[in-house]
Protein backbone atom coordinates (compact mmCIF):
# COMPACT_ATOMS: atom_id res chain seq x y z
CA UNK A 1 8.89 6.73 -15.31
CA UNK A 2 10.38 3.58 -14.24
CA UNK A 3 10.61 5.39 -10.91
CA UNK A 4 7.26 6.22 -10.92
CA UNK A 5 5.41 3.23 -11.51
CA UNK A 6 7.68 1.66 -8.74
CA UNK A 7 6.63 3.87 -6.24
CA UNK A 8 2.88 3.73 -7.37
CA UNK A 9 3.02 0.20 -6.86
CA UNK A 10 4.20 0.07 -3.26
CA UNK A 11 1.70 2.95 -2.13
CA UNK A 12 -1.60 1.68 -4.12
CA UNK A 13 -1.01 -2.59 -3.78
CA UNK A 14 1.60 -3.38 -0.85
CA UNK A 15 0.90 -0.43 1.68
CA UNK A 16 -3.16 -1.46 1.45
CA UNK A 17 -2.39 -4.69 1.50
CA UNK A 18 -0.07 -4.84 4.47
CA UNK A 19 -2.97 -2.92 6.16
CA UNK A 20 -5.51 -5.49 5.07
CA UNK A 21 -3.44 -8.77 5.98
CA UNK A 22 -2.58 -6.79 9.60
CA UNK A 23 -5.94 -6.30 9.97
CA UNK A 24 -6.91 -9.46 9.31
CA UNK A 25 -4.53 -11.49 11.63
CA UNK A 26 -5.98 -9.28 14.34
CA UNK A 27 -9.25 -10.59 13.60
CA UNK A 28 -11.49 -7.56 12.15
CA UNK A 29 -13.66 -8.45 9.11
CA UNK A 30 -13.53 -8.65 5.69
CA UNK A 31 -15.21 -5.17 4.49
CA UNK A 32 -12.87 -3.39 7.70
CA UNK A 33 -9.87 -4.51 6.22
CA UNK A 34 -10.50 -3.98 2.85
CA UNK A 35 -11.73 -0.43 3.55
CA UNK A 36 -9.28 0.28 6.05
CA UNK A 37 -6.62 -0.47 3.69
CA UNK A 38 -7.84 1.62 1.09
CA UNK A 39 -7.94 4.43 2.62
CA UNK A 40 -4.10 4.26 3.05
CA UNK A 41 -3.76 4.57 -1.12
CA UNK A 42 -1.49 7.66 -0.75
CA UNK A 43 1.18 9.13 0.23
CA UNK A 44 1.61 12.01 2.83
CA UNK A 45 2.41 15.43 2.15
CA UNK A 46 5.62 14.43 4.71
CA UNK A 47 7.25 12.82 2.07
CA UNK A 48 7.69 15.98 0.30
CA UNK A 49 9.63 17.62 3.12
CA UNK A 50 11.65 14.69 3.78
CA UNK A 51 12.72 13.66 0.35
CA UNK A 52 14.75 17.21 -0.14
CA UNK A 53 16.23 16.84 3.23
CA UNK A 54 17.65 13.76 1.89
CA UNK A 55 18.46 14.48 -1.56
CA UNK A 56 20.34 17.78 0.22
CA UNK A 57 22.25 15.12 2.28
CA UNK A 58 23.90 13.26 -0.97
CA UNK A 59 21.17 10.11 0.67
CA UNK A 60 18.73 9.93 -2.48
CA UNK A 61 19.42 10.81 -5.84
CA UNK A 62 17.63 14.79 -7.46
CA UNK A 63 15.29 12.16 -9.42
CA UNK A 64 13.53 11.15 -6.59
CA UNK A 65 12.46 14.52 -6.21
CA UNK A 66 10.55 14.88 -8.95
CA UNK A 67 9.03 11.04 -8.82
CA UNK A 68 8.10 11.51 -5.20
CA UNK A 69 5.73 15.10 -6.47
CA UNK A 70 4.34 13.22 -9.53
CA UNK A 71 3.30 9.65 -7.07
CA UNK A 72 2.08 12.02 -4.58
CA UNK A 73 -0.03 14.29 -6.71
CA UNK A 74 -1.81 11.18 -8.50
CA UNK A 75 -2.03 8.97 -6.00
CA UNK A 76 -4.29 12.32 -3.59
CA UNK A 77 -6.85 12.11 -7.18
CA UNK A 78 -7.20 8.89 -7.22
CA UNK A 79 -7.34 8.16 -3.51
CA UNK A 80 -10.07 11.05 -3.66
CA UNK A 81 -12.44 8.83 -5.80
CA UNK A 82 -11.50 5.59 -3.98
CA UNK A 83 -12.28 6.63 -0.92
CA UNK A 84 -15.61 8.81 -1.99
CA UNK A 85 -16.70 4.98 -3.75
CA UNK A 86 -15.12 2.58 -1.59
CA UNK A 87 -18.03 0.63 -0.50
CA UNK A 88 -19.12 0.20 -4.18
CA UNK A 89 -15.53 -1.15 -4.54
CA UNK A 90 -15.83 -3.19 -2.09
CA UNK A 91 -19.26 -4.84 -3.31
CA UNK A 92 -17.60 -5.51 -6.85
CA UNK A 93 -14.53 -7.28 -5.30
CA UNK A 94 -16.01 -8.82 -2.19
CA UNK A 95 -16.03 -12.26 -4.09
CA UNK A 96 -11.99 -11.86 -5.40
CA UNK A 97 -10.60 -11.26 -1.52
CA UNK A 98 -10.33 -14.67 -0.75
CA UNK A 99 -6.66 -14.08 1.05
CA UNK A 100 -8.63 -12.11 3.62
CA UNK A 101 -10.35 -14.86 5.65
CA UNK A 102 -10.43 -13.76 8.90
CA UNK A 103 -8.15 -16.10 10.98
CA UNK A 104 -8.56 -14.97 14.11
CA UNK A 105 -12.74 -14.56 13.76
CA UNK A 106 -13.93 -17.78 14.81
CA UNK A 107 -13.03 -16.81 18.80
CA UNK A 108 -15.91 -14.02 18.11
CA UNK A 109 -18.57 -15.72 15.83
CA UNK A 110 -19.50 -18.22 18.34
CA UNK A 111 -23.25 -16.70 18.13
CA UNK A 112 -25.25 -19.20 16.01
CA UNK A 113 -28.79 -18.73 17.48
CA UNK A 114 -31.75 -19.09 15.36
CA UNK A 115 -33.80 -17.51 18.21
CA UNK A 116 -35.77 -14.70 17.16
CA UNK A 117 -34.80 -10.97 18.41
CA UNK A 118 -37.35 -8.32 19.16
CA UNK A 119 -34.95 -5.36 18.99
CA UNK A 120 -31.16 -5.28 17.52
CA UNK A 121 -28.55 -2.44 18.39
CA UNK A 122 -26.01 -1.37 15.77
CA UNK A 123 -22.98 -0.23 17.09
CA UNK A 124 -22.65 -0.32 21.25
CA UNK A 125 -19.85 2.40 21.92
CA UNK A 126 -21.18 5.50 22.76
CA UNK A 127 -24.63 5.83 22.10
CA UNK A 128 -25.48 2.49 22.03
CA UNK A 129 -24.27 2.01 25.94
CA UNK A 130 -26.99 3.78 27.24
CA UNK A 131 -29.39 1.97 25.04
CA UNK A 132 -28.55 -1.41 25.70
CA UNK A 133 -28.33 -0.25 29.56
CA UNK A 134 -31.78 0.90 29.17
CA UNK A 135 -33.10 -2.34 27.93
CA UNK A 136 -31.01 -4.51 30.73
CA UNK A 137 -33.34 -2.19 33.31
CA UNK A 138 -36.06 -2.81 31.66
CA UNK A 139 -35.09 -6.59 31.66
CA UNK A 140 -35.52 -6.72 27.49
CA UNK A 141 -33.43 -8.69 25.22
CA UNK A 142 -31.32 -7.41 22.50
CA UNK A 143 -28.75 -8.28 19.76
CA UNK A 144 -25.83 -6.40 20.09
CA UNK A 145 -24.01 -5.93 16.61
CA UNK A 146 -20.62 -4.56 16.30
CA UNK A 147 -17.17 -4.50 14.62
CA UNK A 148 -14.94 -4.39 17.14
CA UNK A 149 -12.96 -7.87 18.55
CA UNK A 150 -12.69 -5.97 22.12
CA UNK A 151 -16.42 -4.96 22.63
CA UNK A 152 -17.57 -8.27 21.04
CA UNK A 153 -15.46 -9.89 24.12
CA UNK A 154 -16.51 -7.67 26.74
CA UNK A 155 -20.12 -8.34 25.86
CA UNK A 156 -20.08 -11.54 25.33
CA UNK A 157 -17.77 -12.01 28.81
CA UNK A 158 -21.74 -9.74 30.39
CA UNK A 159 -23.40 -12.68 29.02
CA UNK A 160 -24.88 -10.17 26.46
CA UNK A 161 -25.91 -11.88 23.02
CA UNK A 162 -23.70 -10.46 20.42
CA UNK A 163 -22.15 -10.75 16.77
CA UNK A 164 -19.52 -9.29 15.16
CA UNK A 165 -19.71 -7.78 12.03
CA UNK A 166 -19.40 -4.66 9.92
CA UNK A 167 -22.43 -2.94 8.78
CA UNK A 168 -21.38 -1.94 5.60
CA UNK A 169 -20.88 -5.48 4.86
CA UNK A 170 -24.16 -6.75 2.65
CA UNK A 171 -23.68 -10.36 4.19
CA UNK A 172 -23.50 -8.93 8.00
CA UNK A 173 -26.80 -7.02 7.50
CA UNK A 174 -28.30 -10.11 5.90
CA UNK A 175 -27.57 -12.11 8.49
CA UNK A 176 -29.08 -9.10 11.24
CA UNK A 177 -32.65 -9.52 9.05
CA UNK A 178 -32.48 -13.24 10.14
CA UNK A 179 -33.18 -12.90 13.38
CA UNK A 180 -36.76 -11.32 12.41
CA UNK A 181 -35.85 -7.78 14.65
CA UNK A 182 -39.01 -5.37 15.14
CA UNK A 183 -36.87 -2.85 15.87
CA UNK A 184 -33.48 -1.78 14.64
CA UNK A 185 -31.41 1.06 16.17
CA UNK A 186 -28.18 2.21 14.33
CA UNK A 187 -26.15 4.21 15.83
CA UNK A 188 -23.54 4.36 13.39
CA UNK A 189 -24.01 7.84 11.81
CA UNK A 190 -22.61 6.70 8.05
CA UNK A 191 -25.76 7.07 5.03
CA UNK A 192 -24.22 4.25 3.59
CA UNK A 193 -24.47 1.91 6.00
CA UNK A 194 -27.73 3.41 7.01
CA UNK A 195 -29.31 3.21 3.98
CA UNK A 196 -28.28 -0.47 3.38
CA UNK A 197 -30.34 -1.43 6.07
CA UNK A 198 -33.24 0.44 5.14
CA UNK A 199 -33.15 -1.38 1.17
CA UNK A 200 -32.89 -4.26 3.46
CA UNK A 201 -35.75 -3.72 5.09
CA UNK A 202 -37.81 -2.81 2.54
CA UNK A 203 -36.87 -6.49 0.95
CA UNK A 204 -37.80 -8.48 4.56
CA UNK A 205 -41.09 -10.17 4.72
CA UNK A 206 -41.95 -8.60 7.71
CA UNK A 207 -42.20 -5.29 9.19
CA UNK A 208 -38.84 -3.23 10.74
CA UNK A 209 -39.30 -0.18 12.94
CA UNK A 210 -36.06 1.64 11.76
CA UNK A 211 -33.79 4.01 14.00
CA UNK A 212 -30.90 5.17 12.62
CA UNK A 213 -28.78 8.26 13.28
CA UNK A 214 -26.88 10.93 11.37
CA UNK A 215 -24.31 13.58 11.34
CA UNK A 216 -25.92 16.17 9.02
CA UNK A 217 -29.36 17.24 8.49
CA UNK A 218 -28.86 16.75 5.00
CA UNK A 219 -28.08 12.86 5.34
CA UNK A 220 -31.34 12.96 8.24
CA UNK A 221 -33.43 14.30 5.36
CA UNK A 222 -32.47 11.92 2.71
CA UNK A 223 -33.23 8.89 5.20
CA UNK A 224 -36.71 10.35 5.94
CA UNK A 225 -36.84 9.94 2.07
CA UNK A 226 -35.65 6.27 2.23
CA UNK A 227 -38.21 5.16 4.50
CA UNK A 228 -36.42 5.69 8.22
CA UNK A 229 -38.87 5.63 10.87
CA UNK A 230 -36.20 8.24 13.10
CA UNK A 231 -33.14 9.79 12.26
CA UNK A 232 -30.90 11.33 15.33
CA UNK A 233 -28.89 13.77 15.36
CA UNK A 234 -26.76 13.86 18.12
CA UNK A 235 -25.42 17.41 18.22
CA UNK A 236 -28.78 18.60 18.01
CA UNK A 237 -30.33 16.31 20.53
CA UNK A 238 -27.29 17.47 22.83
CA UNK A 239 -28.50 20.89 22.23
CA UNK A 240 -31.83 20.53 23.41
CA UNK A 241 -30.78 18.54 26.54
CA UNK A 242 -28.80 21.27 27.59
CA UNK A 243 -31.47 23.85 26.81
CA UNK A 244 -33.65 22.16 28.37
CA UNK A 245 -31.18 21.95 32.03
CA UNK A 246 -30.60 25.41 31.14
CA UNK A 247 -34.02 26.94 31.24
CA UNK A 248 -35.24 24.03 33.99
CA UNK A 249 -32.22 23.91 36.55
CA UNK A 250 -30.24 27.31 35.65
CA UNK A 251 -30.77 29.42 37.93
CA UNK A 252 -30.70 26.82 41.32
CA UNK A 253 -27.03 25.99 41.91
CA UNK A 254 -28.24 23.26 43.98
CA UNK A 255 -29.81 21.62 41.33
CA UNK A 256 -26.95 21.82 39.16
CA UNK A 257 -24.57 20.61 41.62
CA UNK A 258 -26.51 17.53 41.62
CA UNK A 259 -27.06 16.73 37.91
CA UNK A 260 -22.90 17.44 37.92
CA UNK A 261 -22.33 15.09 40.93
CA UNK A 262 -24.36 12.46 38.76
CA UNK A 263 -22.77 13.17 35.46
CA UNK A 264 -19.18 12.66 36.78
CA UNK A 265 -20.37 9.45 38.46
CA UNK A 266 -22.24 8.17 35.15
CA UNK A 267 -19.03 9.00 32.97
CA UNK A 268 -16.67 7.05 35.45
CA UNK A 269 -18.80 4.30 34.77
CA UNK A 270 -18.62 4.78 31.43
CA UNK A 271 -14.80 4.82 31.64
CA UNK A 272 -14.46 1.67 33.89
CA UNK A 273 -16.47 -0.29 31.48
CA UNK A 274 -14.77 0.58 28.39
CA UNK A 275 -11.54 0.19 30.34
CA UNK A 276 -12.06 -3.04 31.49
């Protein structure tokens, strides 16, 4: 048992928390490398194949065998519920993480404004590219929020106003409510975070138009029920843009060739910018 409780030890406390110190040198927040590391509290069904290779080799002891199948069986349960509550977790402990400070965030939190934001955008990959490229055409300002050290660069190297943060942390979303947005667009498809901005809104003094999106129609239902204003779903949005080419441009190869010629060119775009 000895054995046991040796191995636990290194695969719930030091491998986490090796994740969350890397994580935190490399300047990603709090609530990222707390969750992150987390999510690393087992151990992989590899270990099972490589342990007998090595106990067949005279390298590890018949013991370790059995030690190895017990860590790895309790550590997949209890990762199960860690993972499933982790943001809860997270909440509770938030205060206690002191050693995760975020050395290298200062570089990215340069954004101190107190100026007032019509619209915010959370999360700018992906989706949120062609919304904040909308906005630039239609020469409106908007807060760009997201958790990532190289997109808070790039933007802020545009000249776009930014912050970095994680949504899922309470004090990020806090801070987003500051800026007195009329309009919110997530397009981070986690209920969690999704729904932590809608309590949040429901708490502000003034009134938040909120678009948020989602990966099932069961999580797009239950944020109707929470108050969002519009839930997307991007598969079936996708769907009905291509039905909609389909049943418009189908049958004229010439107008196909043309919406491919300026696909191609909008996705190399895409791909310089995120390269760069």
């Amino acid at each position: 048992w000895n054995l046991v409780w040796s191995f636990l030890a290194v695969v719930l406390i030091l491998k986490p928390l090796a994740m969350m110190l890397t994580l935190d040198r490399l300047g990603f927040s709090r609530s990222t490398s707390f969750l992150t590391g987390v999510n690393l509290a087992q151990t992989s069904e590899f270990s099972l194949i490589l342990v007998p290779i090595a106990i067949q080799a005279n390298i590890l002891p018949a013991t370790y065998m059995v030690a190895i199948t017990l860590v790895t069986l309790l550590t997949f349960v209890s990762s199960s519920y860690v993972i499933r509550y982790a943001n809860r977790i997270y909440l509770l402990l938030r205060d206690r993480l002191f050693f995760l400070h975020r050395a290298n965030l200062d570089k990215f939190d340069e954004f101190h404004t107190k100026k007032p934001f019509s619209a915010v955008l959370c999360g700018y990959n992906r989706t949120g590219y062609g919304i904040l490229k909308s906005f630039k055409e239609k020469k409106k300002e908007i807060l760009v929020v997201d958790y990532n050290p190289e997109t808070i660069h790039r933007l802020r190297h545009e000249s776009v106003p930014c912050i970095y943060g994680d949504l899922s942390d309470p004090e990020i979303v806090d801070r987003i409510f500051k800026f007195k947005p009329k309009v919110i667009i997530s397009t981070v498809p986690d209920l969690d975070v999704n729904q932590l901005l809608i309590e949040q809104a429901e708490k502000s003094e003034h009134k938040v138009m909120l678009f948020v999106t989602a990966s099932w129609i069961e999580d797009a239902l239950r944020l109707y029920e929470r108050g969002a204003h519009y839930v997307m779903l991007p598969n079936l949005v996708a769907g009905d843009y291509l039905a909609g080419i389909v049943h418009k441009h189908g049958k004229s190869h010439k107008h196909v060739h043309h919406l491919r010629k300026e696909h191609i060119k909008e996705l190399k775009r895409r791909h310089r910018h995120a390269a760069e």
